[in-house]
N, C-alpha and C. Protein backbone atom coordinates (compact mmCIF):
# COMPACT_ATOMS: atom_id res chain seq x y z
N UNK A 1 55.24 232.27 -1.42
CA UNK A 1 56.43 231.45 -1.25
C UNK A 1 56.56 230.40 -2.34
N UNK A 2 55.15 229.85 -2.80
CA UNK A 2 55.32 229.04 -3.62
C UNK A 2 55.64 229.36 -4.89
N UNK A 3 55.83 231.02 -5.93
CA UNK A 3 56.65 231.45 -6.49
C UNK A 3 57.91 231.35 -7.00
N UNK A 4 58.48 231.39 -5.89
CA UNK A 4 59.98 231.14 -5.86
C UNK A 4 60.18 229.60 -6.70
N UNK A 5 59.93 229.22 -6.04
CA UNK A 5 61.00 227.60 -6.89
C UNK A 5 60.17 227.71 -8.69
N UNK A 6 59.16 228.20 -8.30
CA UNK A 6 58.45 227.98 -10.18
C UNK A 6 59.34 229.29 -10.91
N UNK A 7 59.52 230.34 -10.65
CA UNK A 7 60.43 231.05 -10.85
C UNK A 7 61.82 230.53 -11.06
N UNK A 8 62.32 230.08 -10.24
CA UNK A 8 63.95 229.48 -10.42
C UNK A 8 64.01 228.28 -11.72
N UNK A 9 62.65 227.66 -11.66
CA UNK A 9 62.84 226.71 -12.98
C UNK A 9 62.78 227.68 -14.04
N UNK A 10 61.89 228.70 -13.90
CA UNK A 10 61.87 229.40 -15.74
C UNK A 10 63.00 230.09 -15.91
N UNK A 11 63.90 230.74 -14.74
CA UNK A 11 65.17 230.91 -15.30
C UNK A 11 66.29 229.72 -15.52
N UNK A 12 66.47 228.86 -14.84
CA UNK A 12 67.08 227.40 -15.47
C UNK A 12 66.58 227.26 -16.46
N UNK A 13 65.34 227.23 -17.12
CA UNK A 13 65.14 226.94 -18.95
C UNK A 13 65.78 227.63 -19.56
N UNK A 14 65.13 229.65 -19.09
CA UNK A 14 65.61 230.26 -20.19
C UNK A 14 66.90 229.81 -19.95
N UNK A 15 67.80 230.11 -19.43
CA UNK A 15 69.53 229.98 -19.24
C UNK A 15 69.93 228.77 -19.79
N UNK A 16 69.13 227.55 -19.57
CA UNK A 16 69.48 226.09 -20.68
C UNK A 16 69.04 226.75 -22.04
N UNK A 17 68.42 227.36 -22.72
CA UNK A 17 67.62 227.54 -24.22
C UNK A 17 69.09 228.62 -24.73
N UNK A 18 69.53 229.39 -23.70
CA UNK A 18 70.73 230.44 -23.88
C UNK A 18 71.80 229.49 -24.32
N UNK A 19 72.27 228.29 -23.45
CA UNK A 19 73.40 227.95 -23.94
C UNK A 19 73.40 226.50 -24.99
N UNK A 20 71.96 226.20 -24.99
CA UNK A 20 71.77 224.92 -26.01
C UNK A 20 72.84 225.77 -27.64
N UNK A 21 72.69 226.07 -27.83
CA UNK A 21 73.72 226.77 -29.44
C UNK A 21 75.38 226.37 -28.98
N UNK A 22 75.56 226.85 -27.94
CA UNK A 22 77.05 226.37 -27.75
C UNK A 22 77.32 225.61 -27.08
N UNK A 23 76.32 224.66 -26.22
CA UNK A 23 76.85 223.07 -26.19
C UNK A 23 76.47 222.27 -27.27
N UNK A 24 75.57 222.77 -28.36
CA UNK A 24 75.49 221.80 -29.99
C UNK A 24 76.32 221.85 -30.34
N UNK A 25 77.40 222.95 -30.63
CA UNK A 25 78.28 223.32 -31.31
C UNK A 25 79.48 222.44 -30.64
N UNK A 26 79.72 222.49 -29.40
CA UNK A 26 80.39 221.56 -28.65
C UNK A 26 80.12 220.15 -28.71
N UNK A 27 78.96 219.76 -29.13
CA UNK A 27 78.85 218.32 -28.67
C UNK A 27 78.64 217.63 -30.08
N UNK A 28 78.64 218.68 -31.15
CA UNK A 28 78.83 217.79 -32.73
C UNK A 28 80.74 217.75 -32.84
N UNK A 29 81.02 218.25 -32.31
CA UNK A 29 82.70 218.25 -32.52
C UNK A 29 83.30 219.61 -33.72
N UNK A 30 82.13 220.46 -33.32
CA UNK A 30 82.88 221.86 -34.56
C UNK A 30 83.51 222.72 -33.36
N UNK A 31 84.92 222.63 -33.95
CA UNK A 31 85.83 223.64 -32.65
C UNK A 31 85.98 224.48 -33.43
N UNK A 32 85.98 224.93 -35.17
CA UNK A 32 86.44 226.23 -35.09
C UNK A 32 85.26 227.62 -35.15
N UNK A 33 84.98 228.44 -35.04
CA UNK A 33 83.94 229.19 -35.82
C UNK A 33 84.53 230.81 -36.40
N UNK A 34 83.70 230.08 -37.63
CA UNK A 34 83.64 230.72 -39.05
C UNK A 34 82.95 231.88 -38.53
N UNK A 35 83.38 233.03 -39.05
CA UNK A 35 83.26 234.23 -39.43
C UNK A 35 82.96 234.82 -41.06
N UNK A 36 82.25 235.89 -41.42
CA UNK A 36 81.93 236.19 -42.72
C UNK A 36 82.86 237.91 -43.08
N UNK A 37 83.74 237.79 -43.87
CA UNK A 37 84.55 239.21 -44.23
C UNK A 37 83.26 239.63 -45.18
N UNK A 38 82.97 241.09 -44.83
CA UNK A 38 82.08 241.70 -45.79
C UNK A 38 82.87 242.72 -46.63
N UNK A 39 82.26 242.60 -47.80
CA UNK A 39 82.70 244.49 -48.45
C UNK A 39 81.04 244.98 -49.16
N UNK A 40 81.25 246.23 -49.56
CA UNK A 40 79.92 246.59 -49.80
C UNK A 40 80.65 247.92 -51.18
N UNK A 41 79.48 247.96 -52.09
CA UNK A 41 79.67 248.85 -53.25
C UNK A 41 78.94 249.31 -53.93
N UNK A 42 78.78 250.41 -54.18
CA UNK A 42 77.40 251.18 -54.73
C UNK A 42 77.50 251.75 -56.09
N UNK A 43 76.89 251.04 -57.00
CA UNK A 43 77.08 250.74 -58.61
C UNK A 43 75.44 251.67 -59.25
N UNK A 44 75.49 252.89 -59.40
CA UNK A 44 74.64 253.95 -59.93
C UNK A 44 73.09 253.94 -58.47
N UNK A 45 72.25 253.02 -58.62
CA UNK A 45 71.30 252.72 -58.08
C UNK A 45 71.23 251.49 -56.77
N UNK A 46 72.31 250.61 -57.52
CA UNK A 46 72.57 248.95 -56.79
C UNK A 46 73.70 249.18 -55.75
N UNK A 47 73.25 248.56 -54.54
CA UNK A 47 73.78 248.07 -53.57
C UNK A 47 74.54 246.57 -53.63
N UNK A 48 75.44 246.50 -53.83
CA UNK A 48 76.21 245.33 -54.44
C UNK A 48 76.90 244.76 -53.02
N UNK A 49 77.06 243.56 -52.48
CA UNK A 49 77.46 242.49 -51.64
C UNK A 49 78.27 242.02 -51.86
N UNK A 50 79.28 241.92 -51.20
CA UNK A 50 80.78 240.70 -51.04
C UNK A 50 80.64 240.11 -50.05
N UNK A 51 80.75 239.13 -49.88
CA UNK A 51 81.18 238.07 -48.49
C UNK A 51 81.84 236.72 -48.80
N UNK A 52 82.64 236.70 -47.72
CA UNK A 52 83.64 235.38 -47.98
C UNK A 52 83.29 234.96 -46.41
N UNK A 53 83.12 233.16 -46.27
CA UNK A 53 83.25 232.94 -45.18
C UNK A 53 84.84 232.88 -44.77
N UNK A 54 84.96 232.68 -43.32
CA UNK A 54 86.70 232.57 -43.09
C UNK A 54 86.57 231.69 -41.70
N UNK A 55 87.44 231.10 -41.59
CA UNK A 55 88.86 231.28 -42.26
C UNK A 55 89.16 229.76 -43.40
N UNK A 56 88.21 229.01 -43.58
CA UNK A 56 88.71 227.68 -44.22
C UNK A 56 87.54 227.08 -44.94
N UNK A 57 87.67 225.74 -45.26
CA UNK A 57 86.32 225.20 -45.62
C UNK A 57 85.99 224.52 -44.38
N UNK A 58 84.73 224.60 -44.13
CA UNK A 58 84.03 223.80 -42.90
C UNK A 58 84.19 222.50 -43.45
N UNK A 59 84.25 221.45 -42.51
CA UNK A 59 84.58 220.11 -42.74
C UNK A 59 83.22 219.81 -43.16
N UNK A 60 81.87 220.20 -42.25
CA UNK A 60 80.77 219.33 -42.46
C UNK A 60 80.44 219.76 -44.31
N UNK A 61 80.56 220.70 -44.54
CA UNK A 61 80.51 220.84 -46.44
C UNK A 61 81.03 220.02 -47.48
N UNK A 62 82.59 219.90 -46.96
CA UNK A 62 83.54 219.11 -47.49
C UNK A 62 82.79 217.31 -47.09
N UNK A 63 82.61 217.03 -45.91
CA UNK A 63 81.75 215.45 -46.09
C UNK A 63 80.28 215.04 -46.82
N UNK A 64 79.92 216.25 -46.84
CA UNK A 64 78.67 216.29 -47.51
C UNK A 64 78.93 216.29 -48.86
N UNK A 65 79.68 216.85 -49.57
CA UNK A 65 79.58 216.62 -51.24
C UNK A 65 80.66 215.53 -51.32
N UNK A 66 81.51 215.08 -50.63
CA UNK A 66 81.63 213.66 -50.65
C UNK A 66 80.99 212.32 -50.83
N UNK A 67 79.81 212.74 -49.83
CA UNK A 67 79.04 211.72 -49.98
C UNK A 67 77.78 211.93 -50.31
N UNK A 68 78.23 212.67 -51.84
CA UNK A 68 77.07 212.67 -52.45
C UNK A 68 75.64 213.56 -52.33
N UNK A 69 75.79 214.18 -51.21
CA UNK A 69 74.49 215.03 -50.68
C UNK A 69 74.63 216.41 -51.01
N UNK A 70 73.58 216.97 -51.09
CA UNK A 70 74.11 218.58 -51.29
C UNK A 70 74.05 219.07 -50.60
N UNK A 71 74.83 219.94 -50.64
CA UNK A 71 75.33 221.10 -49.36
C UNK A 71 75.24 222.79 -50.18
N UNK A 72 74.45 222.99 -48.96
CA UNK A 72 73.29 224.26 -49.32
C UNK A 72 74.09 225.25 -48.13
N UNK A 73 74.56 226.72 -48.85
CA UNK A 73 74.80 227.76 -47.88
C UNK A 73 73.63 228.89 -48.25
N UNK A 74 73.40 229.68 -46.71
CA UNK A 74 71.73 230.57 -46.94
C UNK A 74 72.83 231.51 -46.43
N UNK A 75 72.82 232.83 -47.19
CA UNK A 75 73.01 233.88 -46.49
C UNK A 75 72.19 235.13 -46.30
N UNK A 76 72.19 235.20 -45.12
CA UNK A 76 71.08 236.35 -44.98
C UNK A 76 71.86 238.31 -44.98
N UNK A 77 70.61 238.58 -45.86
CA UNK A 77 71.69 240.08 -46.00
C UNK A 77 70.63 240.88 -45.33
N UNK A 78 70.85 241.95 -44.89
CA UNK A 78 69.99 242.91 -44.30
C UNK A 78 70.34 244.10 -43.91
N UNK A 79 69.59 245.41 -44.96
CA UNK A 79 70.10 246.64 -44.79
C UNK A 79 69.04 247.52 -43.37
N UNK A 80 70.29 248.04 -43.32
CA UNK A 80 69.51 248.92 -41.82
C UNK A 80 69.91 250.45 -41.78
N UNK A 81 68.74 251.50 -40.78
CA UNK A 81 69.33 252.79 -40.79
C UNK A 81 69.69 252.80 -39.84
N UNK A 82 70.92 253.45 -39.43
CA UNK A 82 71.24 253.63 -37.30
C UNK A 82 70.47 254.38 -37.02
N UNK A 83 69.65 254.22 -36.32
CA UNK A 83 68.94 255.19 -35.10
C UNK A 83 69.72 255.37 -34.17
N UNK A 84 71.32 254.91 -33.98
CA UNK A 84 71.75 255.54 -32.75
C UNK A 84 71.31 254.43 -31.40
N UNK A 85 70.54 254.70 -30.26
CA UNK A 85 70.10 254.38 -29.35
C UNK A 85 68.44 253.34 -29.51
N UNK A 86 68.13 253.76 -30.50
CA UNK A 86 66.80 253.14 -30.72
C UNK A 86 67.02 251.77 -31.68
N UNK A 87 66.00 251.44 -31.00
CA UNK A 87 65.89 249.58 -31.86
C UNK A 87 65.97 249.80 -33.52
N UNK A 88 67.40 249.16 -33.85
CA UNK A 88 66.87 249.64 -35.85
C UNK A 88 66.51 248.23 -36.65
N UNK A 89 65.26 248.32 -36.96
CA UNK A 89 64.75 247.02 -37.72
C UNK A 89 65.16 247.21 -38.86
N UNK A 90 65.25 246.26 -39.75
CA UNK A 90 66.11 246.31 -41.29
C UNK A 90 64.86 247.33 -42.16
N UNK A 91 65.57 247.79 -42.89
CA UNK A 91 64.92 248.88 -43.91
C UNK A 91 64.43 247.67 -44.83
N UNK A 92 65.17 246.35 -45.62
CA UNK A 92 65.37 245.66 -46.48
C UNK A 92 65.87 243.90 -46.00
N UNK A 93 65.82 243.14 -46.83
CA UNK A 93 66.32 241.84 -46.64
C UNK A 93 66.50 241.44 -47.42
N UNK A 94 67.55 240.22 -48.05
CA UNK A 94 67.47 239.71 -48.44
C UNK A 94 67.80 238.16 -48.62
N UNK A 95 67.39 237.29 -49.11
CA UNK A 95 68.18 236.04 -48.44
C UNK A 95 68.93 234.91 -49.91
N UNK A 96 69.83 234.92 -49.60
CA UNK A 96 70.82 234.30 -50.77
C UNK A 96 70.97 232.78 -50.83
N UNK A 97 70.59 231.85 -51.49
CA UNK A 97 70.99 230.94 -51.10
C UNK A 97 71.65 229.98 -52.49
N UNK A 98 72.89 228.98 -51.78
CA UNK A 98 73.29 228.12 -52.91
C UNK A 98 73.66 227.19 -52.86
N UNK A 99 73.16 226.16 -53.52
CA UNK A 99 73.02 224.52 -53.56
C UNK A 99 74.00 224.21 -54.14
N UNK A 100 75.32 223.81 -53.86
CA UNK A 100 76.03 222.44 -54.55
C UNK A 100 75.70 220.84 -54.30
N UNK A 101 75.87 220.36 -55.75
CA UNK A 101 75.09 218.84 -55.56
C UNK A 101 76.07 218.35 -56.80
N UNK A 102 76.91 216.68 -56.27
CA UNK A 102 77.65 216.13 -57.26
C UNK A 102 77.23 215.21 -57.81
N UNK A 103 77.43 215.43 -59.00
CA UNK A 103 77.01 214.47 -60.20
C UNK A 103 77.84 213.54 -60.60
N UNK A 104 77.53 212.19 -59.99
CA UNK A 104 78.42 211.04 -60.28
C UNK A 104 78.72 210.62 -61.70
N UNK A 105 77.68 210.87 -62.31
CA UNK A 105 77.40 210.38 -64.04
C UNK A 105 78.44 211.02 -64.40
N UNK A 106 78.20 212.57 -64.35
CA UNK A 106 79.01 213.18 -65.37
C UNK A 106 80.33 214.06 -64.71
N UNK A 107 80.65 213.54 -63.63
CA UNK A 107 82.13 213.73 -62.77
C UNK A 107 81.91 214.98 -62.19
N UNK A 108 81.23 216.00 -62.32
CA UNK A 108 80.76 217.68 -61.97
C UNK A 108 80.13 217.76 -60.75
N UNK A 109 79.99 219.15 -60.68
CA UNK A 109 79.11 219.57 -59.53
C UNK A 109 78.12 220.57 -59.88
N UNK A 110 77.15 220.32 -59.43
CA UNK A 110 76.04 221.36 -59.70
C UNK A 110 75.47 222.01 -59.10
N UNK A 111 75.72 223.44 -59.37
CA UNK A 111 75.55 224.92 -58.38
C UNK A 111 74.62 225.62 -59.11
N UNK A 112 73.27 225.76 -57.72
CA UNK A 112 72.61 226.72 -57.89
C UNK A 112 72.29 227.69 -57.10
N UNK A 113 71.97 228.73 -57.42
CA UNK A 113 71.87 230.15 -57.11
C UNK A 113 70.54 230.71 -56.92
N UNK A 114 69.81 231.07 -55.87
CA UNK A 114 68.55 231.17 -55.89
C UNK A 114 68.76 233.10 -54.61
N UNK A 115 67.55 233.70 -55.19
CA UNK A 115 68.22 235.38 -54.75
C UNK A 115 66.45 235.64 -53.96
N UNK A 116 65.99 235.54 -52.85
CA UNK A 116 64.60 235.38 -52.16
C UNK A 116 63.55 234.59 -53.10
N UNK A 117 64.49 233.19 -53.58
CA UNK A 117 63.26 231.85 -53.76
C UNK A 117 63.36 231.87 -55.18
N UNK A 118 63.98 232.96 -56.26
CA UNK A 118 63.88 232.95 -57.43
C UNK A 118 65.19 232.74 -57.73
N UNK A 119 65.27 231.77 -58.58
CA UNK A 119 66.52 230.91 -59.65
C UNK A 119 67.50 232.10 -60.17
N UNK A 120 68.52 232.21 -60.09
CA UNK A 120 69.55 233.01 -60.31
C UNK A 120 69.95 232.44 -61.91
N UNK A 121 70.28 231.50 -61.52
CA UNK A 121 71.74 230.40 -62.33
C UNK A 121 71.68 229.51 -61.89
N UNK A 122 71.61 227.94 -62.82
CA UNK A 122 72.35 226.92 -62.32
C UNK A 122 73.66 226.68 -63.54
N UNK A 123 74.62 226.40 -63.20
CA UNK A 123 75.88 226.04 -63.78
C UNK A 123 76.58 224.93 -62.81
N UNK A 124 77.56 224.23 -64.16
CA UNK A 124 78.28 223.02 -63.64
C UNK A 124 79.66 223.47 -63.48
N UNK A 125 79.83 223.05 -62.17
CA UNK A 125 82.07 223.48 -62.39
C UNK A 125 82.35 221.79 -62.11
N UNK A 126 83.97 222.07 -62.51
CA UNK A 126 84.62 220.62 -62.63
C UNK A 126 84.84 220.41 -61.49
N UNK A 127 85.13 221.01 -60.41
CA UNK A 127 85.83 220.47 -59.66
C UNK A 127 84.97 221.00 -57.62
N UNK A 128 85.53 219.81 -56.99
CA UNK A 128 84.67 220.29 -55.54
C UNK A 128 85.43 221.86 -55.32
N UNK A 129 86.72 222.40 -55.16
CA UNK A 129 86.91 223.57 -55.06
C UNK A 129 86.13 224.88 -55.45
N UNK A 130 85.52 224.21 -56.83
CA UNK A 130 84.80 225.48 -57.54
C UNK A 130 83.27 225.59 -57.15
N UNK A 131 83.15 224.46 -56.62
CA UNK A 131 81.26 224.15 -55.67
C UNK A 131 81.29 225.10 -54.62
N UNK A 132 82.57 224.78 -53.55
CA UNK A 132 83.32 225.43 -52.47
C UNK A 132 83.08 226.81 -52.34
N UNK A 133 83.60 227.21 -53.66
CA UNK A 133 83.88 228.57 -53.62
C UNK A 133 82.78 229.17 -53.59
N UNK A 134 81.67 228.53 -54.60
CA UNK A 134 80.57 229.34 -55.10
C UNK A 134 79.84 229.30 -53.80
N UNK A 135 79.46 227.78 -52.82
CA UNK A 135 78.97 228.09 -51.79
C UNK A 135 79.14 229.21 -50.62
N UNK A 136 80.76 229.19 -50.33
CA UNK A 136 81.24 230.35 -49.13
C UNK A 136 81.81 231.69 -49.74
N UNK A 137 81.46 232.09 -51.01
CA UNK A 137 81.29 233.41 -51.37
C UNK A 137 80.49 233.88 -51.65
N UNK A 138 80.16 235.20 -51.56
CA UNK A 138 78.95 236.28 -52.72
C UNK A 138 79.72 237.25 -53.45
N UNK A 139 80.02 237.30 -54.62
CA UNK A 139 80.05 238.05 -55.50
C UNK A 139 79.21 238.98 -56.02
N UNK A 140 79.91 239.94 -55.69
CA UNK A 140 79.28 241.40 -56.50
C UNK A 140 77.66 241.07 -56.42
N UNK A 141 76.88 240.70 -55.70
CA UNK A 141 75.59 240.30 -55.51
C UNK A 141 74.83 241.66 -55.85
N UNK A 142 73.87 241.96 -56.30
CA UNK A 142 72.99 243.38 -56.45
C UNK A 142 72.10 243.08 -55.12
N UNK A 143 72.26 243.72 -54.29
CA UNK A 143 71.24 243.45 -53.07
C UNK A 143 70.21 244.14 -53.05
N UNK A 144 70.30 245.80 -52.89
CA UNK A 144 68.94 246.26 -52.92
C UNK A 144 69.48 247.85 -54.10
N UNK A 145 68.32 248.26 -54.20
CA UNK A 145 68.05 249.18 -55.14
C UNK A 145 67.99 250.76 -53.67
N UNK A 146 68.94 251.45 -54.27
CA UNK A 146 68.92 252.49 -53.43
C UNK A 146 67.88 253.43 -53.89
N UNK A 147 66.79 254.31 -52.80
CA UNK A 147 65.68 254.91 -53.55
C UNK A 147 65.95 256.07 -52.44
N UNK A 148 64.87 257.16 -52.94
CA UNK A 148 64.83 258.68 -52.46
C UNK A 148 64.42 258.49 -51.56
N UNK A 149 64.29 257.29 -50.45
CA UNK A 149 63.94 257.18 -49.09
C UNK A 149 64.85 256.58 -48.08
N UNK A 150 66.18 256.53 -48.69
CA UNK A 150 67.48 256.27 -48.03
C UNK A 150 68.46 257.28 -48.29
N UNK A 151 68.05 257.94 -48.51
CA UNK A 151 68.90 259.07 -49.46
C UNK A 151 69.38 259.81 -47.94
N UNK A 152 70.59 260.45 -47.64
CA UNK A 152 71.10 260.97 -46.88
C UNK A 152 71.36 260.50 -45.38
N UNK A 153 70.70 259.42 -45.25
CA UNK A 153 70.26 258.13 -43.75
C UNK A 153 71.60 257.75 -43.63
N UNK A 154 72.51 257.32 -42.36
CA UNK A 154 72.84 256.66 -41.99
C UNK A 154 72.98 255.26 -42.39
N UNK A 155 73.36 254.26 -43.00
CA UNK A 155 72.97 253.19 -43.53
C UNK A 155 74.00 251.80 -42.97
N UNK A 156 73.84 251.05 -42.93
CA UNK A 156 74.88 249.82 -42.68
C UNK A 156 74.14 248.33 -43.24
N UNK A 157 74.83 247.46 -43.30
CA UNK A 157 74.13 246.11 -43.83
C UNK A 157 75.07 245.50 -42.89
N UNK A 158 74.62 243.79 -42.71
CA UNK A 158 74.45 243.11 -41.53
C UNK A 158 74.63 241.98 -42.52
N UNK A 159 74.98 240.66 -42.40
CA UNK A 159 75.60 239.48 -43.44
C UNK A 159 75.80 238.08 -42.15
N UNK A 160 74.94 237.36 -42.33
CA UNK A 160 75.54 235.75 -41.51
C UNK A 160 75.51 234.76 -42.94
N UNK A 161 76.20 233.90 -42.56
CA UNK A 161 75.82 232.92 -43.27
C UNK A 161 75.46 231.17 -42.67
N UNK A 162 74.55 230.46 -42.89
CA UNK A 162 74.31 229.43 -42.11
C UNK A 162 74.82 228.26 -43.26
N UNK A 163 75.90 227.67 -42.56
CA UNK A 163 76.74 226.92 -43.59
C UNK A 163 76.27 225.54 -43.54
N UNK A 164 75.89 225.00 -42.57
CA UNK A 164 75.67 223.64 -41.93
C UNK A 164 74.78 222.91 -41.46
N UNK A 165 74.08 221.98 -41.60
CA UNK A 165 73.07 221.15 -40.26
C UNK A 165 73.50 220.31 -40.16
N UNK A 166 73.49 219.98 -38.92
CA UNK A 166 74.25 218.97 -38.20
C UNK A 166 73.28 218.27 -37.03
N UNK A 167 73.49 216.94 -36.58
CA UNK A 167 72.31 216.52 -35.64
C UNK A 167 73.61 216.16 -34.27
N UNK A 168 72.98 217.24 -33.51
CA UNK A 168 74.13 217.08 -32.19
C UNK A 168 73.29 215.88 -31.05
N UNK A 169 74.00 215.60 -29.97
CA UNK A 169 73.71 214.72 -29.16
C UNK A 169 72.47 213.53 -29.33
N UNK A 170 72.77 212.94 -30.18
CA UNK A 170 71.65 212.06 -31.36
C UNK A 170 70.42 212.14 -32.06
N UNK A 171 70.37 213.55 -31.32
CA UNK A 171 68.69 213.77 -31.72
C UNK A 171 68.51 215.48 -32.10
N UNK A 172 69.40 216.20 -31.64
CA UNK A 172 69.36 217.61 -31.45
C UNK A 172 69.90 218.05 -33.20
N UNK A 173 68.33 218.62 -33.88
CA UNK A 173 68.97 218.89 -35.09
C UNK A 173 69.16 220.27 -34.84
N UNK A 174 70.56 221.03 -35.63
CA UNK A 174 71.32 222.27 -35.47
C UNK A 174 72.15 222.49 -36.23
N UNK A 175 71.38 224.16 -36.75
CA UNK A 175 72.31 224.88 -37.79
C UNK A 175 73.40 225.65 -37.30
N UNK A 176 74.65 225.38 -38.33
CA UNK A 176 75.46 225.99 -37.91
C UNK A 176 75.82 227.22 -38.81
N UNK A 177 75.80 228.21 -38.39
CA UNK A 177 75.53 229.71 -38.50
C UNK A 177 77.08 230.47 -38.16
N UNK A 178 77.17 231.38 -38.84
CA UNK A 178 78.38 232.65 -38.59
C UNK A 178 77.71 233.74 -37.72
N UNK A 179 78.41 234.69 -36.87
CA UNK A 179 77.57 235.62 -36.15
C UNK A 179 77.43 236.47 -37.44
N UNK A 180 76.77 237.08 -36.75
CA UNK A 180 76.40 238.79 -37.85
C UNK A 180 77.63 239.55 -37.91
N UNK A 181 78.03 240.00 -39.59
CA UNK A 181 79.03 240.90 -39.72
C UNK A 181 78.19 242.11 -40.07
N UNK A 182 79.14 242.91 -39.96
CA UNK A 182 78.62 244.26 -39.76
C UNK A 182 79.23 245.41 -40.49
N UNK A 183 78.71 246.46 -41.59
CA UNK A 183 79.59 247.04 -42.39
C UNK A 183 79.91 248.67 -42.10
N UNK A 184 80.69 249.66 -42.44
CA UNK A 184 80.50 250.47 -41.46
C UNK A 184 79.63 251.14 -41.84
N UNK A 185 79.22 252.12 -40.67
CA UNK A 185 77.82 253.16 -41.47
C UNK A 185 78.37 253.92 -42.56
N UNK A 186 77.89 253.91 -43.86
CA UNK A 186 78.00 254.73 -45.11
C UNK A 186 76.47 255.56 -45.03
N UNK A 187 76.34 256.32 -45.97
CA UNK A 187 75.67 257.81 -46.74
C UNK A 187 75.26 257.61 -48.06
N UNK A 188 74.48 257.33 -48.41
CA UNK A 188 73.93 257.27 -50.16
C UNK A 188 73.19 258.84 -50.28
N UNK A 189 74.23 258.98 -51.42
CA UNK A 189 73.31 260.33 -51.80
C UNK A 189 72.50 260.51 -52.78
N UNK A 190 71.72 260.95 -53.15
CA UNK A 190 70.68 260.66 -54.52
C UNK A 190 70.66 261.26 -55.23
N UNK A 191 71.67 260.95 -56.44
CA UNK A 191 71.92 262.45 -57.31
C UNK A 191 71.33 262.03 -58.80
N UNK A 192 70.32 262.95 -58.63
CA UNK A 192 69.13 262.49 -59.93
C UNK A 192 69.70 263.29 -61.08
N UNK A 193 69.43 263.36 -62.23
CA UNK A 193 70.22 263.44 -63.15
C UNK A 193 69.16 265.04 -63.40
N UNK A 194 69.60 266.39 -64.15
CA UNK A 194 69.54 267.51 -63.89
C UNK A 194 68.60 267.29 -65.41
């Protein structure tokens, strides 16, 4: 008998731990949520990435290079095979990330590009729009290298992007994240040269 009530608390946690994400999201004051448009393109060997967040600029980005701080978007990429019915763990990963930071001295912004921890590019644009952009897009990204062990598989890639941290109800620190987009299942074929 004494079961029961210790039971009813561990489902009241889990079920509070379930909805802590969308009362943060509620209780920092973000009403809209961002979504990520994917496209995907297969360039000889390379698996190439598009993503745009949507539909706008998040405000918390826009106050952050205002005041001076940088504002960092991580996007996580991850290729997968469908199994259909069975659990499909990613074949691949990768994680994208890019720092805009404004430079009072010299009126600019400074964007960098880092592709799993290694330095891409840093470059300066003039203006917060062009920080903007570089943060909530991926361009033509090379994601993974297609090999003779994906060859004929089922394939799809998977794209969030975590745009934000934010500290909800004075103490509750929380990222704010896009759900997972999803691309449709494509076919790589492996056509080796004769």
């Amino acid at each position: 008998m004494s079961s029961a009530p210790a039971l009813r608390r561990v489902f009241l946690l889990i079920l509070c731990l379930l909805c802590l994400p969308a009362a943060a999201r509620a209780a920092s004051g973000v009403e809209r949520e961002y979504r990520v448009k994917l496209a995907l393109a297969i360039e000889a060997r390379q698996l190439r990435v598009d993503a745009l967040l949507e539909p706008e600029l998040p405000a918390e980005i826009e106050e952050r290079l205002k005041a001076g701080l940088p504002a960092t978007a991580v996007w996580e990429i991850r290729l997968f095979v469908d199994r259909g019915i069975w659990f499909p763990g990613p074949k691949d990963e990768r994680e994208y990330v890019v720092t805009a930071t404004y430079r009072p001295l010299r009126a600019d912004y400074l964007v960098e590009r880092r592709l799993d921890g290694k330095l891409l590019e840093t470059r300066a644009v003039p203006a917060m729009k062009d920080a903007v952009t570089a943060l909530l897009s991926v361009k033509s990204l090379p994601s993974f290298t297609m090999g003779p062990h994906l060859a004929g598989k089922p394939l799809y890639v998977k794209v969030r992007c975590t745009y934000a941290a934010v500290v909800t109800l004075g103490v509750v620190p929380t990222t704010l994240s896009t759900p997972w987009a999803r691309s449709e299942i494509f076919e790589w074929k492996d056509r080796k040269d004769p």
